[in-house]
Protein backbone atom coordinates (compact mmCIF):
# COMPACT_ATOMS: atom_id res chain seq x y z
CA UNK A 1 -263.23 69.94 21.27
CA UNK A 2 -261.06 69.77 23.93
CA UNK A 3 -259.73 73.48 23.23
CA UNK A 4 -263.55 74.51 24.21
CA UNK A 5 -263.14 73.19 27.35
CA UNK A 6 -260.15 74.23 27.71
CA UNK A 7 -260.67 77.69 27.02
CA UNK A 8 -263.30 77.69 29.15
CA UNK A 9 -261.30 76.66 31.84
CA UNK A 10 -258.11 78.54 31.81
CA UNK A 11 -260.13 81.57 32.99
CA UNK A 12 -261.47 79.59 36.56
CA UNK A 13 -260.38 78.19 39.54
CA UNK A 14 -257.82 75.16 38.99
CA UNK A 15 -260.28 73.72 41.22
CA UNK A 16 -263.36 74.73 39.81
CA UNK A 17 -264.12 71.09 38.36
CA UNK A 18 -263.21 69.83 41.54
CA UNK A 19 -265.81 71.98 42.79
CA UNK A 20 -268.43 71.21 40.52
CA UNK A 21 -268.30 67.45 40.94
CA UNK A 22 -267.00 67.52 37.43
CA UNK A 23 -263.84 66.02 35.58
CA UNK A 24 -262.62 66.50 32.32
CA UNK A 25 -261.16 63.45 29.95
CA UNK A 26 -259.01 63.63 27.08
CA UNK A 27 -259.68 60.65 24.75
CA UNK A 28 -256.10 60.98 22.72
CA UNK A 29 -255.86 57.37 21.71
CA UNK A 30 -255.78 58.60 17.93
CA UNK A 31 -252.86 60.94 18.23
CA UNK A 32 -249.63 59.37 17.46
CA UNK A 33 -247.32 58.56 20.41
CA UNK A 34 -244.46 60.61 19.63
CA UNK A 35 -246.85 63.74 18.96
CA UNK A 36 -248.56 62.78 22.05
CA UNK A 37 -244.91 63.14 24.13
CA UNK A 38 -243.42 66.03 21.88
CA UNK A 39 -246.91 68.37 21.60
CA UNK A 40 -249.78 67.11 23.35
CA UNK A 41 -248.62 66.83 27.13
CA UNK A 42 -246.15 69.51 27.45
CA UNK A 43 -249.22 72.01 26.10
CA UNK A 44 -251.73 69.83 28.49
CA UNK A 45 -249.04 70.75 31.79
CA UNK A 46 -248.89 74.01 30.96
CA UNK A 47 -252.90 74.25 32.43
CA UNK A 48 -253.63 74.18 35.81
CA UNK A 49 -256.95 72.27 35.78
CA UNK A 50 -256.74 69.01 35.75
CA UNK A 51 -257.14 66.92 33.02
CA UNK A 52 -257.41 62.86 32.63
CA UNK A 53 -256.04 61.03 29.70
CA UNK A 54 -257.26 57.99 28.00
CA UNK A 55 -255.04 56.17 25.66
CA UNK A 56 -257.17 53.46 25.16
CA UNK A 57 -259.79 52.96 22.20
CA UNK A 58 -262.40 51.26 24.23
CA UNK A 59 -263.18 54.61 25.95
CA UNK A 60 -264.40 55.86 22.41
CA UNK A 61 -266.04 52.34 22.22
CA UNK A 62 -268.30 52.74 25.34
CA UNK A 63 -268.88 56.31 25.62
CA UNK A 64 -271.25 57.76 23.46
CA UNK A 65 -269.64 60.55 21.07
CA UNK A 66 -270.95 62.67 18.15
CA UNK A 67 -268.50 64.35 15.94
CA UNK A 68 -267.56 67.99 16.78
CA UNK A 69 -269.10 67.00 19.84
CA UNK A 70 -268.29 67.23 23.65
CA UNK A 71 -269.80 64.63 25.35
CA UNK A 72 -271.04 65.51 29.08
CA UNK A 73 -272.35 62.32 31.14
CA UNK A 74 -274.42 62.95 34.29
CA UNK A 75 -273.94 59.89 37.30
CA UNK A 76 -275.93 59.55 40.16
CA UNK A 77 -275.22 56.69 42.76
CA UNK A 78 -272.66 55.35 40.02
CA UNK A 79 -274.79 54.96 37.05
CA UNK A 80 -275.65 57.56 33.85
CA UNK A 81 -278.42 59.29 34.49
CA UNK A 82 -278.27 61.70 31.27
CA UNK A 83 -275.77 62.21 28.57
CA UNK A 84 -275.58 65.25 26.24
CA UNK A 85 -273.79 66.95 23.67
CA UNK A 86 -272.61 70.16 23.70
CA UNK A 87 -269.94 72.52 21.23
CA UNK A 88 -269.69 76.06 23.37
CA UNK A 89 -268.59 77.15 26.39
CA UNK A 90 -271.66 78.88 27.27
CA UNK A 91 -273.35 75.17 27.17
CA UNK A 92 -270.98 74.14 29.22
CA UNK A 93 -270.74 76.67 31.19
CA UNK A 94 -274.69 76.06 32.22
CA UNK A 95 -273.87 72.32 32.01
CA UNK A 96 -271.46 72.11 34.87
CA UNK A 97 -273.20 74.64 37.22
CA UNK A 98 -276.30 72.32 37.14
């Protein structure tokens, strides 16, 4: 799902999550490590939003995922307020500008 967001992305301002009080994470614990160095970040520097990566499988542990899923988590004074789960940029498109 990633490529959804992004797609969505490569078309705005590199600041434009920035802007929208919004970040984006990659959970890429289940690629392999040498794909990871030889594919995965060379393509991931080539965008100029940014984009945090998590290694680690207790981020898939405690955030709440759905398959073919993107998972968009709303905070207010540090804790979740509302999660949902969207698949197109148009929802996330009217996600983020909320």
């Amino acid at each position: 799902m990633s490529g959804v967001v992004n797609g969505y992305l490569e078309h705005k301002n590199p600041n434009y999550l920035q802007e929208n009080n919004s970040i984006f994470i990659a959970d890429i614990h289940n690629v392999p490590s040498f794909l990871t160095s030889i594919f995965v970040l060379p393509t991931l520097r080539e965008y100029e939003h940014s984009i945090y990566l998590h290694y680690g499988e207790e981020f898939e542990n405690s955030v709440p995922n759905k398959e073919g899923k993107i998972t968009l988590l709303r905070f207010e004074n540090e804790k979740i307020i509302d999660i949902s789960f969207i698949s197109t940029k148009q929802e996330l498109e009217l996600e983020i500008q909320i």
